[in-house]
PDB file of N, CA and C in Angstrom:
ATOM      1  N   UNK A   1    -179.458  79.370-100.911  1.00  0.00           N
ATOM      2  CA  UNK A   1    -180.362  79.313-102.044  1.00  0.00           C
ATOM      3  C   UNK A   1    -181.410  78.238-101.809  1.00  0.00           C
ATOM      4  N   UNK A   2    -182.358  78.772-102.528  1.00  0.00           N
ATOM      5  CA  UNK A   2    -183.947  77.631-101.956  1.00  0.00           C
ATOM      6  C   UNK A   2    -183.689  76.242-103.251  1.00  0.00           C
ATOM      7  N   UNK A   3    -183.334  76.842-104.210  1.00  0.00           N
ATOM      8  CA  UNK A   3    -183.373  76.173-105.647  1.00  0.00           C
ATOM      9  C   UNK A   3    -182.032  75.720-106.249  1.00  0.00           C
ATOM     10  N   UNK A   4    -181.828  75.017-105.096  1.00  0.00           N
ATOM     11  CA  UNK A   4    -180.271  74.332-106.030  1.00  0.00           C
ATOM     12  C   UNK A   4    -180.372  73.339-107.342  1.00  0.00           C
ATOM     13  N   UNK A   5    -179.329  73.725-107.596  1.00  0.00           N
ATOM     14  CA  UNK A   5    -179.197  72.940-109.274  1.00  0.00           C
ATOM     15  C   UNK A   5    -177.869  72.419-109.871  1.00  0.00           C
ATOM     16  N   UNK A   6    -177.472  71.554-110.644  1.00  0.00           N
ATOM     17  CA  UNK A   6    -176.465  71.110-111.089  1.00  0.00           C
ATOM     18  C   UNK A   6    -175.664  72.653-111.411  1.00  0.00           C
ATOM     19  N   UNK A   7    -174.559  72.144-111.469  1.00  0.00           N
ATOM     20  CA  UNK A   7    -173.582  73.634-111.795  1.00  0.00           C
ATOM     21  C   UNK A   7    -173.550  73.735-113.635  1.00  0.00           C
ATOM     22  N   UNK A   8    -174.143  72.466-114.022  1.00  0.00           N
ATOM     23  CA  UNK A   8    -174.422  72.453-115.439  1.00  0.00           C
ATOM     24  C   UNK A   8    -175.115  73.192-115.891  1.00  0.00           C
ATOM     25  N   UNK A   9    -176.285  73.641-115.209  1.00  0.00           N
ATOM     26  CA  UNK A   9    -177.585  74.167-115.546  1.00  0.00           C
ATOM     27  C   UNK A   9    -178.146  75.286-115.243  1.00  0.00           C
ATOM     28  N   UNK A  10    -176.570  76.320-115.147  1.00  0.00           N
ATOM     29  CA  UNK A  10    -176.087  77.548-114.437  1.00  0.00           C
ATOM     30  C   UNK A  10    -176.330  78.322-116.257  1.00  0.00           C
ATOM     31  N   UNK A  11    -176.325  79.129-116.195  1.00  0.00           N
ATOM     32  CA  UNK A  11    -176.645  80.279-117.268  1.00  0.00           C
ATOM     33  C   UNK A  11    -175.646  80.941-117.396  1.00  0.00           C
ATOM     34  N   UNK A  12    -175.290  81.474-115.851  1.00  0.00           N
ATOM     35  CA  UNK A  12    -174.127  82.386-115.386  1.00  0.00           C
ATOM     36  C   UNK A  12    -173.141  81.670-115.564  1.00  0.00           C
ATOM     37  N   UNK A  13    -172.669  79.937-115.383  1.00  0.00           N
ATOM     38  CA  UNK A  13    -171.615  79.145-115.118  1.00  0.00           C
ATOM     39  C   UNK A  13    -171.126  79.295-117.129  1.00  0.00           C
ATOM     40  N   UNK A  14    -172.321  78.747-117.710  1.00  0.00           N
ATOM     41  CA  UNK A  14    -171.996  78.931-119.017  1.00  0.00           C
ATOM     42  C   UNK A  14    -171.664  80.184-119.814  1.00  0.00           C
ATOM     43  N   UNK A  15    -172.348  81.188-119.343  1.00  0.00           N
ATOM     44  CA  UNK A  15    -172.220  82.705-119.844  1.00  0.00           C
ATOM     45  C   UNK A  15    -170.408  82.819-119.925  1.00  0.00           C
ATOM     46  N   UNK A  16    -170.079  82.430-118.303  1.00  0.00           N
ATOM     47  CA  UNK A  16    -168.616  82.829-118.152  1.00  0.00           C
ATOM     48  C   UNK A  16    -167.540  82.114-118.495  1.00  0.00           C
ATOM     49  N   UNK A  17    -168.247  80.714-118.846  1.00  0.00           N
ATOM     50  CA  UNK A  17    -166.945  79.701-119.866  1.00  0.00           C
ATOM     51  C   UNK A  17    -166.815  80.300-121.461  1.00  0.00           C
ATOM     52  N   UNK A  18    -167.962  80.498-121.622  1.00  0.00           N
ATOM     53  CA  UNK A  18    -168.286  80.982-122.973  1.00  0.00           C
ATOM     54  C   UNK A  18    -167.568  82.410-123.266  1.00  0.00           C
ATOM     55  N   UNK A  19    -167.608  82.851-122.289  1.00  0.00           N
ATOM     56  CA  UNK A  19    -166.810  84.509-122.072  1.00  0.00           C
ATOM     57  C   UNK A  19    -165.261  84.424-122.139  1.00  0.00           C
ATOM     58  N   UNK A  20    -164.879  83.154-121.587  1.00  0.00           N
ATOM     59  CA  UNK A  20    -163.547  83.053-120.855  1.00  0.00           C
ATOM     60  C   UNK A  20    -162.889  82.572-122.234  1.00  0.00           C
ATOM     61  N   UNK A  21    -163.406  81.846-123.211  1.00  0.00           N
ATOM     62  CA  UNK A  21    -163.118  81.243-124.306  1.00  0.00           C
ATOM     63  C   UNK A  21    -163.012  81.965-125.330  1.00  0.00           C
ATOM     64  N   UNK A  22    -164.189  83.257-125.218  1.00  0.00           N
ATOM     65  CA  UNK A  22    -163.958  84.448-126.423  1.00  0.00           C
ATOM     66  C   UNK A  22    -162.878  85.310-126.068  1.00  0.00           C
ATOM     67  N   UNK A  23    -162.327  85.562-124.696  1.00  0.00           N
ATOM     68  CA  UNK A  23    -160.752  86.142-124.148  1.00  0.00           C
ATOM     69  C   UNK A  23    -160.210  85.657-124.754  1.00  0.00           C
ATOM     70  N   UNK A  24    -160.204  84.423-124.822  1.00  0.00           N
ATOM     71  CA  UNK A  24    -159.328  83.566-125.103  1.00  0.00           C
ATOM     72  C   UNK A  24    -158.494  83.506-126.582  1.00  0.00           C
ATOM     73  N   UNK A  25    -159.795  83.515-127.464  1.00  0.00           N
ATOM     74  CA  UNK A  25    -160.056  83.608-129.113  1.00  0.00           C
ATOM     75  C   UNK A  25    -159.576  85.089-128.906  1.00  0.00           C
ATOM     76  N   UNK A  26    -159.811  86.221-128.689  1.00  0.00           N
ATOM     77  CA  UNK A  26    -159.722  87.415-128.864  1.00  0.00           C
ATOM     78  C   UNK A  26    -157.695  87.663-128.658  1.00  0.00           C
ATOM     79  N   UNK A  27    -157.395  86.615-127.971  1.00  0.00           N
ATOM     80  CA  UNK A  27    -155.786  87.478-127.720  1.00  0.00           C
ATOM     81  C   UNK A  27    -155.107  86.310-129.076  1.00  0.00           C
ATOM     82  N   UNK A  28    -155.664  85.415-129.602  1.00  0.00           N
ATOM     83  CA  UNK A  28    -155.550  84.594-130.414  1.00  0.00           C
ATOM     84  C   UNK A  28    -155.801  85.380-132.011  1.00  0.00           C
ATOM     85  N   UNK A  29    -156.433  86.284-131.846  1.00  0.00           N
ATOM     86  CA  UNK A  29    -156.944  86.939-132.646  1.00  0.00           C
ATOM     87  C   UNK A  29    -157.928  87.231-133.565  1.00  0.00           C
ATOM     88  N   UNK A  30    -159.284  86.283-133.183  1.00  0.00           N
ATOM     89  CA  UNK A  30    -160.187  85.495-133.333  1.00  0.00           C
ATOM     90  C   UNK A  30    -161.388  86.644-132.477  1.00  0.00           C
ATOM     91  N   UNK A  31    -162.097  87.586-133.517  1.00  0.00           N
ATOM     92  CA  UNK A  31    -162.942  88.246-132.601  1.00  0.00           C
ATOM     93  C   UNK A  31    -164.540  87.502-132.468  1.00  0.00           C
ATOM     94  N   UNK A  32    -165.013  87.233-131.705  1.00  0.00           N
ATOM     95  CA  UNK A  32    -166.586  86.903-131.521  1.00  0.00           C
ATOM     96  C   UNK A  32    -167.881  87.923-130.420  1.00  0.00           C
ATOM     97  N   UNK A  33    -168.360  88.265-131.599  1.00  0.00           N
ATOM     98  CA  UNK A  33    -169.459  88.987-130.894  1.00  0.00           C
ATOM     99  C   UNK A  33    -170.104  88.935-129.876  1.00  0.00           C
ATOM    100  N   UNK A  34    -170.975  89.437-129.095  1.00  0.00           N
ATOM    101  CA  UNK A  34    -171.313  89.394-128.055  1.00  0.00           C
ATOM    102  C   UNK A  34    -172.704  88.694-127.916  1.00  0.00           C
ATOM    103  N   UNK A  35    -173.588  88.565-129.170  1.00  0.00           N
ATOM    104  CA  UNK A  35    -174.803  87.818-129.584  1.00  0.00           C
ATOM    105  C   UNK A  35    -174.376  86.370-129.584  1.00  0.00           C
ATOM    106  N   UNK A  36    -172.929  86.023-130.892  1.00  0.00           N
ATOM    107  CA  UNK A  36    -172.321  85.040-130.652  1.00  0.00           C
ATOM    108  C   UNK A  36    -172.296  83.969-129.566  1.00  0.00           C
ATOM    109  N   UNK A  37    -171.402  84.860-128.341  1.00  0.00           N
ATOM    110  CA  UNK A  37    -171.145  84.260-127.419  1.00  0.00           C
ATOM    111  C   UNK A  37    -172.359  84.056-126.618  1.00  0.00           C
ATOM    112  N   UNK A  38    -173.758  84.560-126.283  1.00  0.00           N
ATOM    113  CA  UNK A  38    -175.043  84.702-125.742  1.00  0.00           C
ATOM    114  C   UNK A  38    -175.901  83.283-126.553  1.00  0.00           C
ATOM    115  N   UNK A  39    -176.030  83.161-127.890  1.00  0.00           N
ATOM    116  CA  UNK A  39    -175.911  82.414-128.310  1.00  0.00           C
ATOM    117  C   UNK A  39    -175.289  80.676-128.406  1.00  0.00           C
ATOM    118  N   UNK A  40    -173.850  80.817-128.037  1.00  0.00           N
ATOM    119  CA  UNK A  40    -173.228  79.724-127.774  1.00  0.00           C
ATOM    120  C   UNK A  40    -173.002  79.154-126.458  1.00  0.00           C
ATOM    121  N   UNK A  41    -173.388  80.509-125.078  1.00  0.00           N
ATOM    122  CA  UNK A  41    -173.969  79.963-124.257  1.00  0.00           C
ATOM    123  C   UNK A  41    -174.823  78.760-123.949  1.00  0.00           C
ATOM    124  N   UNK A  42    -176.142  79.422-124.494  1.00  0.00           N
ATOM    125  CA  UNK A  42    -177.725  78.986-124.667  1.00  0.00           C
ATOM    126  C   UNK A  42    -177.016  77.460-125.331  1.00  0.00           C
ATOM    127  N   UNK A  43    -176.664  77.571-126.555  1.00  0.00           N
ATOM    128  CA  UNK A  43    -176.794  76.435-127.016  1.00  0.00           C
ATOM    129  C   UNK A  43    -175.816  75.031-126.025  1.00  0.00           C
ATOM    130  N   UNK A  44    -175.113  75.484-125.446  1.00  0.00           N
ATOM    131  CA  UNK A  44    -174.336  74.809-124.356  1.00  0.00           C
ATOM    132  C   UNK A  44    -175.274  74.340-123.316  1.00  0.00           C
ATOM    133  N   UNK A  45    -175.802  74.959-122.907  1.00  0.00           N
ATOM    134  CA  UNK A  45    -176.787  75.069-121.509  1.00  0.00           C
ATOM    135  C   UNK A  45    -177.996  73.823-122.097  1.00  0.00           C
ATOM    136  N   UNK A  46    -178.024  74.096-123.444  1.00  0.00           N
ATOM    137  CA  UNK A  46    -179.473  72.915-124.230  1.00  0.00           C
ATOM    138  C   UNK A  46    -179.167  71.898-124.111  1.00  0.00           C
ATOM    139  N   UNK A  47    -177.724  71.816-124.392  1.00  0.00           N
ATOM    140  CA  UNK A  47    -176.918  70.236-124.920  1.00  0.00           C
ATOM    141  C   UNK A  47    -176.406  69.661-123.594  1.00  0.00           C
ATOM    142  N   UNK A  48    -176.371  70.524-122.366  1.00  0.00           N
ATOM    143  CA  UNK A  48    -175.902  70.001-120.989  1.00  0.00           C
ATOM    144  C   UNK A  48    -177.377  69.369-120.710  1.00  0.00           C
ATOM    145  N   UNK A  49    -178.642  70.233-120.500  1.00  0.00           N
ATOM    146  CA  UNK A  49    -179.459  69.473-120.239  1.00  0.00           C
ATOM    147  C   UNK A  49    -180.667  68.284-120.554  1.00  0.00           C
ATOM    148  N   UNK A  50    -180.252  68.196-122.661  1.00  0.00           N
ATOM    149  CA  UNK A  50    -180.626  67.196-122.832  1.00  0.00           C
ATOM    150  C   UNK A  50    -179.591  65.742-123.094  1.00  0.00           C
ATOM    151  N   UNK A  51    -178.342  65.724-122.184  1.00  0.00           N
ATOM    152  CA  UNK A  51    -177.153  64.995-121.655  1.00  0.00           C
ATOM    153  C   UNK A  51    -177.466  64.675-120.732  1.00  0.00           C
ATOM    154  N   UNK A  52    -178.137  65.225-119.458  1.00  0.00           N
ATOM    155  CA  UNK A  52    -178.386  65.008-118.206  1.00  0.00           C
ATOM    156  C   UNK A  52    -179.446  64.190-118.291  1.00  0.00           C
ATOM    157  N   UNK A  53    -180.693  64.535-119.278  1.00  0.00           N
ATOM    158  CA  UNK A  53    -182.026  63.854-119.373  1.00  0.00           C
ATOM    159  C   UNK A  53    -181.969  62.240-119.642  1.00  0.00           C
ATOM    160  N   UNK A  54    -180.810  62.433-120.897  1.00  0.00           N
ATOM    161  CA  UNK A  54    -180.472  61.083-121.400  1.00  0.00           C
ATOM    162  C   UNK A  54    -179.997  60.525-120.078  1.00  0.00           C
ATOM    163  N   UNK A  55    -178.902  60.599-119.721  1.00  0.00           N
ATOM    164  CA  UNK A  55    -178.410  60.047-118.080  1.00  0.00           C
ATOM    165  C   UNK A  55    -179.695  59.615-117.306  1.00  0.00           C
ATOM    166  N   UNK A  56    -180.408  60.252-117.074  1.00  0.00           N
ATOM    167  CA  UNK A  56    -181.055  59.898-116.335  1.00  0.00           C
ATOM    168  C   UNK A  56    -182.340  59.113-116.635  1.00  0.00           C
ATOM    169  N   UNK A  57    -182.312  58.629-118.330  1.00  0.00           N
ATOM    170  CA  UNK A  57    -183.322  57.870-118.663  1.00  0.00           C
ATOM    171  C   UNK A  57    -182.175  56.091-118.741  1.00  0.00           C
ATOM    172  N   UNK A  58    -180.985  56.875-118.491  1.00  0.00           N
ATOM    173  CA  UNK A  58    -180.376  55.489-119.675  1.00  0.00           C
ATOM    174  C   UNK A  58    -180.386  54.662-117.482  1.00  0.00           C
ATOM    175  N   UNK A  59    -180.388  55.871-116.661  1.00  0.00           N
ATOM    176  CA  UNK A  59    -180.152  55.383-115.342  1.00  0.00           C
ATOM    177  C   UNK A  59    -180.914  54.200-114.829  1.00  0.00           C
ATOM    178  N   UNK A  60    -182.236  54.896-114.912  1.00  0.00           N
ATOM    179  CA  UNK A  60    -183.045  53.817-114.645  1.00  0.00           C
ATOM    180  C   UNK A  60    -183.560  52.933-115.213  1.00  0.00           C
ATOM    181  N   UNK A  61    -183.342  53.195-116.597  1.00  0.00           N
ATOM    182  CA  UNK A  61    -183.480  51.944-117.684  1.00  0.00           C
ATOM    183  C   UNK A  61    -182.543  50.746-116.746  1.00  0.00           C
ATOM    184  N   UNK A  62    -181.471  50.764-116.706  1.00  0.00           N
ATOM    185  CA  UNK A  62    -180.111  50.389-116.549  1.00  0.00           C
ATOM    186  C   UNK A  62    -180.440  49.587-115.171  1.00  0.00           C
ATOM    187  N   UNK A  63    -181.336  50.385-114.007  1.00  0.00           N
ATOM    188  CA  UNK A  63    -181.134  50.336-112.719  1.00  0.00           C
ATOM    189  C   UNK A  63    -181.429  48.916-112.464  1.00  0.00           C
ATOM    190  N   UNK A  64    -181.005  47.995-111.188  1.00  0.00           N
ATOM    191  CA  UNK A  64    -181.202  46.536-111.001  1.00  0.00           C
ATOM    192  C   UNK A  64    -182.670  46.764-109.970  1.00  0.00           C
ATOM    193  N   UNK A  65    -183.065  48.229-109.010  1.00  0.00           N
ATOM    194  CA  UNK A  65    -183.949  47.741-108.388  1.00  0.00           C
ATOM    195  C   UNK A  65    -185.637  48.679-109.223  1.00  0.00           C
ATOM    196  N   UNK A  66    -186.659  48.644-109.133  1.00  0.00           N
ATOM    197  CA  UNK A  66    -187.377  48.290-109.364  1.00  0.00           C
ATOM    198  C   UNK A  66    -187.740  50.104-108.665  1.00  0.00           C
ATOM    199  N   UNK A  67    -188.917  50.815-108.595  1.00  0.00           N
ATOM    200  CA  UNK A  67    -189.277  52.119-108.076  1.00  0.00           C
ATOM    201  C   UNK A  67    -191.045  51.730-107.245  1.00  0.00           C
ATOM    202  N   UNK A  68    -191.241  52.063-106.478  1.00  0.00           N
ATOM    203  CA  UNK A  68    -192.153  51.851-105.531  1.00  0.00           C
ATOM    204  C   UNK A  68    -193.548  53.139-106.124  1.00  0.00           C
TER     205      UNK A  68
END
């Protein structure tokens, strides 16, 4: 792949936790739609990458050396 990326910031990585969790709910007996879960994807995938952003502001806030 030309475009690597955190495994956070996977669509597919979240699609299929999000999938694996409505199996999950579903033998529990707990049905969730399929918009639902498309939905709670997305909103996963938002909150991973404004987590990462923060990280990486609190990083170099934080950092001891200085950027050229």
């Amino acid at each position: 792949m030309l475009n690597d990326k955190p495994w956070y910031q996977s669509k597919t990585v979240w699609g299929g936790l999000v999938a694996l969790g409505a199996a999950l709910a579903g033998l529990g007996g707990l049905h969730v739609a399929p918009a639902t879960q498309d939905a709670i994807a997305t909103a996963l995938l938002d909150t991973a990458a404004a987590i990462g952003a923060l990280v990486a502001i609190y990083g170099r806030l934080a950092a001891d050396k200085t950027l050229r």
